[in-house]
Protein backbone atom coordinates (compact mmCIF):
# COMPACT_ATOMS: atom_id res chain seq x y z
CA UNK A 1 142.76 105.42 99.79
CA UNK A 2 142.81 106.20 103.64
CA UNK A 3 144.95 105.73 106.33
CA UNK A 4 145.29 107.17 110.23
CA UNK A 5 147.65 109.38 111.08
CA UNK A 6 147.89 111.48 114.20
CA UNK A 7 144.04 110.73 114.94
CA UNK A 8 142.96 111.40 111.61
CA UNK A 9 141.88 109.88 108.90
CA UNK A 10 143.20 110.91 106.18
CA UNK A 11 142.61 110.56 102.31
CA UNK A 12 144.77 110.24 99.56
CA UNK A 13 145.34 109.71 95.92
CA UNK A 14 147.75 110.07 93.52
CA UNK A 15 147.26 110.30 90.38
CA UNK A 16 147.97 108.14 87.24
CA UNK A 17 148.46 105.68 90.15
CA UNK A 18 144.60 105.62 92.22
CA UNK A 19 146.24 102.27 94.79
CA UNK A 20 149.53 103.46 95.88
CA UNK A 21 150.21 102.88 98.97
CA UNK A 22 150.95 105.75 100.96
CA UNK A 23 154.89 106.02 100.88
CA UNK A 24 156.61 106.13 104.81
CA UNK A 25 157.91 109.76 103.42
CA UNK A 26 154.59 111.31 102.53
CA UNK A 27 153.60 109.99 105.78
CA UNK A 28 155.77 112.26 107.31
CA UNK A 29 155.56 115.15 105.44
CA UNK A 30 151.43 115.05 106.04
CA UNK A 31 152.00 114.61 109.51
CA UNK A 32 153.94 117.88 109.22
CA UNK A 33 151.73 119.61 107.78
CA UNK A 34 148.99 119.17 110.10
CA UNK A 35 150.94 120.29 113.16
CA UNK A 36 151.47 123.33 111.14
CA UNK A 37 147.55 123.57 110.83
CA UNK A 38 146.87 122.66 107.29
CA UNK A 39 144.12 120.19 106.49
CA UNK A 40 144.55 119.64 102.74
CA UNK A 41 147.47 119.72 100.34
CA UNK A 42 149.42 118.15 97.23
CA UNK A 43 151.54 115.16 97.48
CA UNK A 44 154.81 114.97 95.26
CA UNK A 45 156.87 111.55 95.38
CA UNK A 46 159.84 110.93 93.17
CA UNK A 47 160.07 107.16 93.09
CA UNK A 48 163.78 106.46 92.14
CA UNK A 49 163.90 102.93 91.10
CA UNK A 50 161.24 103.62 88.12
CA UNK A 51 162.59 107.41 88.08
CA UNK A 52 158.90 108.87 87.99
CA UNK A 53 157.46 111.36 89.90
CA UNK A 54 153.58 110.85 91.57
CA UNK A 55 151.65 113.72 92.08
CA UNK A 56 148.89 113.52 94.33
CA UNK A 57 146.65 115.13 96.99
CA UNK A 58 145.53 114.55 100.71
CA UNK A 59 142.35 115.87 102.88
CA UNK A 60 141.34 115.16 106.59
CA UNK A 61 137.89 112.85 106.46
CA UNK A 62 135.69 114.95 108.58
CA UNK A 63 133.38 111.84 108.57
C-alpha cells in the first residue's frame, strides 16, 4: 500500500495483513524516522481490541 507523508511516498505492508490501512500511530512514528534520516524500517502495531501484534515494513518510493 502507499500513502504521502512529508512529501514522500511511502510504501508499506504488513504482514499476515497485505490491506491494512496505515494506522494514525505508524504514521507518526515513520514521519519520525525520516527527520532522523532513515528511509526504510520495520513497522510493529499492537492492535488492542483483537490483542495481536502486526509486523510490517516501510520504504520511500524513489519513483
Amino acid at each position: 500500500m502507499k500513502t504521502e507523508i512529508l512529501f514522500h511516498t511511502v510504501e508499506y505492508w504488513y504482514e499476515m495483513h497485505p490491506n491494512m490501512e496505515l494506522p494514525e500511530s505508524e504514521e507518526e512514528y515513520i514521519k519520525y524516522m525520516i527527520n532522523q534520516g532513515y528511509r526504510e524500517g520495520e513497522l510493529n502495531y499492537y492492535d488492542s481490541e483483537n490483542e495481536k501484534t502486526y509486523y510490517g515494513w516501510w520504504k520511500i518510493n524513489h519513483e
